[in-house]
Protein backbone atom coordinates (compact mmCIF):
# COMPACT_ATOMS: atom_id res chain seq x y z
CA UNK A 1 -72.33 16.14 172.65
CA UNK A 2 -71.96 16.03 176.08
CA UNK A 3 -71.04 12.58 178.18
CA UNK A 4 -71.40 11.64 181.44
CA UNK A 5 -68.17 10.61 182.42
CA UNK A 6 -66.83 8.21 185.62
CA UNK A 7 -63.67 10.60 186.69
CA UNK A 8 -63.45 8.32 190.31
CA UNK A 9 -64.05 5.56 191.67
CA UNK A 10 -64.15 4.31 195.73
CA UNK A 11 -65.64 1.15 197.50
CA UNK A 12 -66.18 -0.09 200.83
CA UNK A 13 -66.66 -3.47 202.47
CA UNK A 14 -67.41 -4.29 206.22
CA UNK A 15 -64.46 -5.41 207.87
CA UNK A 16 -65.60 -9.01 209.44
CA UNK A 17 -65.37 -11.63 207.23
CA UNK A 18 -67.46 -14.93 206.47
CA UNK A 19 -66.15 -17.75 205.34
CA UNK A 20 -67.75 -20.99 204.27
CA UNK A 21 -66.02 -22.97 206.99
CA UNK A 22 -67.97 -20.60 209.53
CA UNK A 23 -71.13 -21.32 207.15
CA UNK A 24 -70.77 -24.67 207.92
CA UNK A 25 -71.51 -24.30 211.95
CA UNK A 26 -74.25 -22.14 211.10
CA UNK A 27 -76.43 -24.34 208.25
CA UNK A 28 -75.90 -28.20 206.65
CA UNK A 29 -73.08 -26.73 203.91
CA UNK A 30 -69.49 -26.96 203.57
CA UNK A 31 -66.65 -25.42 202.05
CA UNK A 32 -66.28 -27.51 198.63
CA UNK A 33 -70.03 -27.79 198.14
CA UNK A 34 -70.54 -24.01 198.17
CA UNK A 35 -67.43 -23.19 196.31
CA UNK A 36 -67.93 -25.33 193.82
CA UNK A 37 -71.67 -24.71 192.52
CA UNK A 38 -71.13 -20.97 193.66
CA UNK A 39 -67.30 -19.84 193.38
CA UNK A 40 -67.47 -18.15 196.96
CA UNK A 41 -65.16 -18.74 199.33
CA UNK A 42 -66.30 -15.98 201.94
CA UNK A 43 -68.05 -12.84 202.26
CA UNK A 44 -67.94 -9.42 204.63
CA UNK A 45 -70.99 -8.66 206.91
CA UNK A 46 -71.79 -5.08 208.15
CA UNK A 47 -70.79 -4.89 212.01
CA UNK A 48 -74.22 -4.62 214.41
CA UNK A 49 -76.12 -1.26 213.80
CA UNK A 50 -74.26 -0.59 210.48
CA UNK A 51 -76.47 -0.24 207.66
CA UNK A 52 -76.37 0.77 203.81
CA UNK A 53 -75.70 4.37 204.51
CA UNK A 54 -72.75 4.04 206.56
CA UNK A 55 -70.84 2.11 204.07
CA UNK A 56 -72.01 4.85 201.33
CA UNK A 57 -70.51 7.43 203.45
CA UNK A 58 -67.25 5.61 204.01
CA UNK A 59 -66.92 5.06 199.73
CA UNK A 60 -68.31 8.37 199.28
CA UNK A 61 -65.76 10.53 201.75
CA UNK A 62 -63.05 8.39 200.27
CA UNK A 63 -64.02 8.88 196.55
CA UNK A 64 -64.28 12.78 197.63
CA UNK A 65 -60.91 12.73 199.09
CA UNK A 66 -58.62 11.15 196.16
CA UNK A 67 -60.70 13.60 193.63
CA UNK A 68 -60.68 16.69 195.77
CA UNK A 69 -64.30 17.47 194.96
CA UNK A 70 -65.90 19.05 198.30
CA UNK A 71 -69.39 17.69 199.35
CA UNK A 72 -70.91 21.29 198.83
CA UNK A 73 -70.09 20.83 195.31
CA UNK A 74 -72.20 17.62 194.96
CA UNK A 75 -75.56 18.11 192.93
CA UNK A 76 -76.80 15.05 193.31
CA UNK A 77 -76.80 11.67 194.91
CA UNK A 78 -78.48 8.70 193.54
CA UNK A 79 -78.21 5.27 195.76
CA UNK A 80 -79.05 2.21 194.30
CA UNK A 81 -80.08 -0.25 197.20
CA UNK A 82 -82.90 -2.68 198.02
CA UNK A 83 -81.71 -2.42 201.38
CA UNK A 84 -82.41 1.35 202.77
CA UNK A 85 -81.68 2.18 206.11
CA UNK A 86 -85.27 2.68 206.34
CA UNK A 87 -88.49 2.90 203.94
CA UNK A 88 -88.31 6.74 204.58
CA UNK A 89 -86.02 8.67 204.27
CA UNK A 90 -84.30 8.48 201.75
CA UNK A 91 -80.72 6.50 202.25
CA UNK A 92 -79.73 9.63 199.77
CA UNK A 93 -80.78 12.04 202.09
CA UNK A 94 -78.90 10.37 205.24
CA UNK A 95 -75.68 10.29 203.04
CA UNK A 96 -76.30 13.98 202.51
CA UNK A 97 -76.63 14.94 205.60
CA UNK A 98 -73.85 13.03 206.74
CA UNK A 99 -71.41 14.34 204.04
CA UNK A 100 -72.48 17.97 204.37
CA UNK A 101 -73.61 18.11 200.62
CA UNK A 102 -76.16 21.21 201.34
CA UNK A 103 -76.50 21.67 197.66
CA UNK A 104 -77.57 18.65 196.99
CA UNK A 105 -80.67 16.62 196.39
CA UNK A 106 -81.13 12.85 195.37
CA UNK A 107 -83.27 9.95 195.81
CA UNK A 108 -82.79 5.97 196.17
CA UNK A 109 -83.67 3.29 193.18
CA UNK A 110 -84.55 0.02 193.84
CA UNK A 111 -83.54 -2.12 190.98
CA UNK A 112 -81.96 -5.02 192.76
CA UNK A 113 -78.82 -6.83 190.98
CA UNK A 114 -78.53 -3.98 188.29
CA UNK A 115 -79.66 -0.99 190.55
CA UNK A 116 -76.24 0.57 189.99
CA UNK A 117 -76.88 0.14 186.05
CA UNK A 118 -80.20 2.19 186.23
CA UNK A 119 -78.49 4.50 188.62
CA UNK A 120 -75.89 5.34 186.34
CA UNK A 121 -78.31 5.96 183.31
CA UNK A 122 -80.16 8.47 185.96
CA UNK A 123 -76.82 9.95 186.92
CA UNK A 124 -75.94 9.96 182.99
CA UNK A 125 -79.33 11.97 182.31
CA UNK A 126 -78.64 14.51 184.70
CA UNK A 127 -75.51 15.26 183.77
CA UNK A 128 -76.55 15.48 180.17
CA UNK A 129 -79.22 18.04 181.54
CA UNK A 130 -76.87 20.54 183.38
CA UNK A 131 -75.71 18.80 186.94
CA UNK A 132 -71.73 18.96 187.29
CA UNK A 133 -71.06 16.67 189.69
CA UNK A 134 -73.36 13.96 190.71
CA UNK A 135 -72.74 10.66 192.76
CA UNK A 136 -74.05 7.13 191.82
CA UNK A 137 -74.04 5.04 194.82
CA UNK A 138 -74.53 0.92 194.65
CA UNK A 139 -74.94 -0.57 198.27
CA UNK A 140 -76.62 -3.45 199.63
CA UNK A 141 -76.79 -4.93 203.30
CA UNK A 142 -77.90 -7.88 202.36
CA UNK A 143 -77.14 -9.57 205.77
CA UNK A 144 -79.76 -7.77 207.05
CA UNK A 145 -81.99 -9.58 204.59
CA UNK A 146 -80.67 -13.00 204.69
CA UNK A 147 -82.07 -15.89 206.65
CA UNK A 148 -78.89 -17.56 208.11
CA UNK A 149 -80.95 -20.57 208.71
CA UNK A 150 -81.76 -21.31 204.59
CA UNK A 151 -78.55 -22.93 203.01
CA UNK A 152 -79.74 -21.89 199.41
CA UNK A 153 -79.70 -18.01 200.31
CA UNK A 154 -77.28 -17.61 202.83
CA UNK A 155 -74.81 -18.42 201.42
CA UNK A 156 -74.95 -16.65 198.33
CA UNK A 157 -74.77 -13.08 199.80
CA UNK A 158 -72.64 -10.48 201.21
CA UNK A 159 -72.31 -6.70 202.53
CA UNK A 160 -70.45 -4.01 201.03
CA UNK A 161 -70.49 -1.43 197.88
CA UNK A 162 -68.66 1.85 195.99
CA UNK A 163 -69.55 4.89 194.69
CA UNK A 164 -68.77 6.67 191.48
CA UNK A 165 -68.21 10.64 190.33
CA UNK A 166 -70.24 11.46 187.18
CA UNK A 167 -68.83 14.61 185.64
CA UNK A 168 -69.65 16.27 181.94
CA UNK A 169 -67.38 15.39 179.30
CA UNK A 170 -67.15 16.76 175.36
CA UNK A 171 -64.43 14.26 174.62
CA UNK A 172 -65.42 11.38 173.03
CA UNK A 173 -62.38 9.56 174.10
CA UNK A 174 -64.53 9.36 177.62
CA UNK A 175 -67.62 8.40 179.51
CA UNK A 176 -70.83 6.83 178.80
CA UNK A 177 -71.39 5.73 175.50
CA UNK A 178 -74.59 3.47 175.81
CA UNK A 179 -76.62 1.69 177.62
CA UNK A 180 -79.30 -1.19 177.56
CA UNK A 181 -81.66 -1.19 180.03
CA UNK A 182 -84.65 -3.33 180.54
CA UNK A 183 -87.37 -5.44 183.25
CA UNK A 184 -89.52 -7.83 182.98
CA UNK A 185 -91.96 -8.69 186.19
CA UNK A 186 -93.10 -12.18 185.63
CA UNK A 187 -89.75 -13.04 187.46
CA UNK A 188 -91.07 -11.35 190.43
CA UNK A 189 -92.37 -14.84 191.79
CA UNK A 190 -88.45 -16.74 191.39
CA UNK A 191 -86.62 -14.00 193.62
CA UNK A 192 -88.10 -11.54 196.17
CA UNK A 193 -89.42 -10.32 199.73
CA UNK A 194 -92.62 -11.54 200.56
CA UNK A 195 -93.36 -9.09 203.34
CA UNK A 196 -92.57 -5.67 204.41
CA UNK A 197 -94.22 -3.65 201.84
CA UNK A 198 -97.69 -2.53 201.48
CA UNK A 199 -99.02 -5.91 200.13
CA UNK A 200 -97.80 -7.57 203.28
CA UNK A 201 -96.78 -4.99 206.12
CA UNK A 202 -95.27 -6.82 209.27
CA UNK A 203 -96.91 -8.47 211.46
CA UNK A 204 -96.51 -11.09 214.18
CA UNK A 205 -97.27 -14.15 211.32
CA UNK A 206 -95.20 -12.47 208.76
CA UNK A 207 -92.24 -12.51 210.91
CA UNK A 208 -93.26 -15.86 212.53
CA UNK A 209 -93.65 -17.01 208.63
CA UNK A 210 -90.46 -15.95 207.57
CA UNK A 211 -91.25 -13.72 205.36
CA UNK A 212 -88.79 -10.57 205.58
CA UNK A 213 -86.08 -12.33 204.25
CA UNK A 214 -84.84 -13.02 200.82
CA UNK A 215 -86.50 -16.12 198.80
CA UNK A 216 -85.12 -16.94 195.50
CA UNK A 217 -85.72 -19.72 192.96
CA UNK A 218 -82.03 -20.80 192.31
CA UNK A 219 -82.73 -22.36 189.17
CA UNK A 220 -85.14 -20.25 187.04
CA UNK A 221 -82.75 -17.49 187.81
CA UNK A 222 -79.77 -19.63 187.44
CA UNK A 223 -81.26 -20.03 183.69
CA UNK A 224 -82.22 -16.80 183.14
CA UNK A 225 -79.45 -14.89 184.15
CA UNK A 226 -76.84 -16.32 182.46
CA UNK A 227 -78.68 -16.12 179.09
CA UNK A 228 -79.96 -12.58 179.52
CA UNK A 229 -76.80 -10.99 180.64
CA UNK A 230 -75.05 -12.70 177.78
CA UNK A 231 -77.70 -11.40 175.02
CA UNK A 232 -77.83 -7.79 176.96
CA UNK A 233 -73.62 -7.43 176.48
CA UNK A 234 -73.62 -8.91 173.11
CA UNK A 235 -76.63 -6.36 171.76
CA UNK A 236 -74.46 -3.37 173.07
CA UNK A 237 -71.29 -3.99 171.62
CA UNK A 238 -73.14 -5.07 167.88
CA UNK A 239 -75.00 -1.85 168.09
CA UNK A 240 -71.94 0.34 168.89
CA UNK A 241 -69.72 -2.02 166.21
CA UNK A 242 -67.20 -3.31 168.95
CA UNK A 243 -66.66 -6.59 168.99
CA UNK A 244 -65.72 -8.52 172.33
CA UNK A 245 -61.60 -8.60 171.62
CA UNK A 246 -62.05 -4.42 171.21
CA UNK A 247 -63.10 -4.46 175.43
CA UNK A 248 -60.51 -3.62 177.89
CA UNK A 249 -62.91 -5.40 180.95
CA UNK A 250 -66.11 -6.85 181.21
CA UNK A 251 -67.47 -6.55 184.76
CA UNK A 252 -70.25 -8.58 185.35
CA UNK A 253 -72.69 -9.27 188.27
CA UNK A 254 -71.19 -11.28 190.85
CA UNK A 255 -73.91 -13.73 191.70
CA UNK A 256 -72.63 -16.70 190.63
CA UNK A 257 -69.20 -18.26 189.18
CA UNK A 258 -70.85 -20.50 186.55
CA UNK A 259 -73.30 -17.34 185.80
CA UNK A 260 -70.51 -15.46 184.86
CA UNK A 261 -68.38 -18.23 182.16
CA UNK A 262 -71.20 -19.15 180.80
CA UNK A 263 -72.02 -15.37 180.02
CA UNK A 264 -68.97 -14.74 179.42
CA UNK A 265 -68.27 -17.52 176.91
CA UNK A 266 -71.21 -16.84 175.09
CA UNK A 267 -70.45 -12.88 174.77
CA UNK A 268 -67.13 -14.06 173.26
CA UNK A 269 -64.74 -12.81 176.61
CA UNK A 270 -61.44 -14.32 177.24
CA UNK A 271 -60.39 -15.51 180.80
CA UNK A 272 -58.19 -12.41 180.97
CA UNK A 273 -61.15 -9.93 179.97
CA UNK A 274 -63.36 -10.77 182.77
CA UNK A 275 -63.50 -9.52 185.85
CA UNK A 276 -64.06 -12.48 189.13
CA UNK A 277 -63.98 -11.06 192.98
CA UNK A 278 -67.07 -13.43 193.73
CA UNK A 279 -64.45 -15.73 195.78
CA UNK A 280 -63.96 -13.02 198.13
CA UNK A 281 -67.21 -10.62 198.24
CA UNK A 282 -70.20 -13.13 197.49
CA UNK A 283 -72.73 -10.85 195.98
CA UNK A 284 -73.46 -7.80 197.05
CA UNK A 285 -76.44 -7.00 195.03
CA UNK A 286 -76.26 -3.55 193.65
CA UNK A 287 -73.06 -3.36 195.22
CA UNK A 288 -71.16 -6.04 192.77
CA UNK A 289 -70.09 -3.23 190.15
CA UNK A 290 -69.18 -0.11 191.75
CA UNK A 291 -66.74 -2.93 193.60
CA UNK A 292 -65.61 -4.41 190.86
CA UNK A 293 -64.92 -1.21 188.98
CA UNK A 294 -63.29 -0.30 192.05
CA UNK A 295 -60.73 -3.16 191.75
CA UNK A 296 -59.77 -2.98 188.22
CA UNK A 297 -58.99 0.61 188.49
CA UNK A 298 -56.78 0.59 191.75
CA UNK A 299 -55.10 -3.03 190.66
CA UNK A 300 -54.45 -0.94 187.10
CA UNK A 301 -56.06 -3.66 185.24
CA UNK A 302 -57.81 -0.62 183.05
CA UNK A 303 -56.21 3.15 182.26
CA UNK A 304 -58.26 6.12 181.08
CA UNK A 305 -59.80 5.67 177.72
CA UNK A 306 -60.04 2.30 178.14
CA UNK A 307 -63.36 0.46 177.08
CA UNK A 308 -65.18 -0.73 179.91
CA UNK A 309 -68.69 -3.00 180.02
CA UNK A 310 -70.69 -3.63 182.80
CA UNK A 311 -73.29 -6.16 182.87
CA UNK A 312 -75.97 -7.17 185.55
CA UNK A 313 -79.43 -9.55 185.87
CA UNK A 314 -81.13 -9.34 189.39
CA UNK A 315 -84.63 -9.56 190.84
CA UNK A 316 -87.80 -8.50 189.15
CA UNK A 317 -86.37 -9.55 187.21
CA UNK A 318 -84.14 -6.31 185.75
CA UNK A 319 -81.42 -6.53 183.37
CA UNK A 320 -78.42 -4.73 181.31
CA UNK A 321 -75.41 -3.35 180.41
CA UNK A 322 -73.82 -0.04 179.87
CA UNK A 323 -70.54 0.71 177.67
CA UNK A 324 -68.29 3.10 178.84
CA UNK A 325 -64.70 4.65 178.36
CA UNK A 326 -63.56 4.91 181.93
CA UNK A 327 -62.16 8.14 183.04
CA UNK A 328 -60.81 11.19 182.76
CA UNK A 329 -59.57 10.53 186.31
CA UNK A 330 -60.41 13.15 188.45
CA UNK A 331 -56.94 13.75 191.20
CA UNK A 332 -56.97 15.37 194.23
């Protein structure tokens, strides 16, 4: 049976950093009110005219370099954004162009907080159907998004993402062993963009209005989120019979601090299980878990083999998890 298997990892974040005291000369907020109903203490913005491809490139040329794969050798690139550099093209086919990967195709998927999740089930199914190498992007310039004038959003989200390397595997002791996927649209009214899409293209009242920015009902997501991404991680570790003390890391969504203990009390974690970089990234959308894969691997909090669960609930709303043995790690 052939696996699709992470054999590297890379990430990139903006270089200037936001921090809740500069938060507090932008909107009415401060330092101990955000950090303690959010766990943020600052996040990175993109730099004027970067955008979500840029930030791809710089993971991607990275996570090409420490594997010594060449971008001709790429089959595929799947990005998983909300925020594209533009509605068309593709933010795949700028990377590929950038990169040089003239073999490759690829496309973008929109799946908000778990994007990355449904990217690497799309990356997984390609692999399983003949690709060698294919490239799961998460990314999100969510600045660009973000009404710096609305203390309940702004303050919740920052720039930045990674990139993985899915290669075939026959080794069981490796790659992706399962994965729960799901949506469910009656959450579409608690967190979205009212305007910009074919419902609601610009115009002078929709920008006057507001309405290209990010709205989100704190609490209805609040509730739902850390219920379903508890449920989601416990389902996938009963149906594969691993129990929570058998996983090497959970990484889960970084939206919110008390999101993540209460899911990660419920699916049984321990503090030391869990992975927690919202104090210094915010969220990133469908950046959070390339990132935090990112971290564990370069900090060696996880080796190859090692059982790794990633868990994410986001707009829509969309929810999930996938179970994987990281690795084998691909070295240049």
């Amino acid at each position: 049976m052939i696996r699709a298997a992470i054999t590297g990892v890379a990430s990139y974040v903006p270089e200037k950093v936001l921090t809740n005291f500069d938060l507090e000369k932008m909107v009415d907020t401060n330092d101990e009110w955000i950090v303690s109903r959010t766990g943020i203490r600052e996040r990175r913005v993109a730099a004027k005219g970067e955008a979500s491809s840029d930030m791809s490139v710089k993971a991607i040329t990275k996570l090409l370099e420490e594997t010594g794969v060449k971008a001709e050798e790429i089959d595929a690139i799947i990005v998983a954004t909300i925020t594209p550099d533009m509605v068309f093209p593709s933010t795949a086919a700028l990377i590929q162009e950038k990169i040089g990967a003239n073999k490759a195709w690829g496309y973008d998927l929109s799946g908000a907080c778990s994007g990355f999740l449904f990217a690497l089930k799309s990356g997984a199914a390609l692999i399983q159907t003949g690709h060698k190498k294919v490239i799961v992007v998460g990314i999100d310039t969510m600045s660009s998004i973000l009404d710096y004038t609305d203390r309940n959003t702004c303050i919740l989200f920052g720039d930045g993402g990674g990139a993985v390397l899915l290669e075939p595997t026959e080794d069981e002791n490796y790659g992706i062993i399962d994965e729960i996927l799901l949506i469910d649209g009656s959450g579409a009214d608690a967190l979205h963009m009212k305007a910009g899409g074919s419902r609601k293209p610009a115009t002078h009242e929709t920008v006057d209005a507001r309405e290209h920015y990010i709205y989100q009902d704190g609490k209805s997501v609040f509730k739902r989120a850390s219920i379903d991404m508890a449920n989601v991680s416990l389902e996938i570790l009963e149906k594969n019979d691993f129990k929570a003390e058998d996983v090497d890391i959970f990484i889960p969504h970084q939206a919110n601090k008390r999101i993540i203990d209460m899911a990660a009390r419920r699916a049984g974690f321990k503090d030391n299980q869990v992975l927690l970089n919202i104090d210094k990234y915010g969220n990133t959308t469908g950046g959070t878990l390339p990132l935090g894969l990112d971290e564990v691997v370069r900090e060696k909090r996880i080796k190859d083999g090692d059982l790794v669960l990633l868990a994410a609930f986001g707009a829509g709303y969309t929810w999930g998890s996938v179970l994987l043995r990281y690795g084998p790690s691909r070295k240049a």
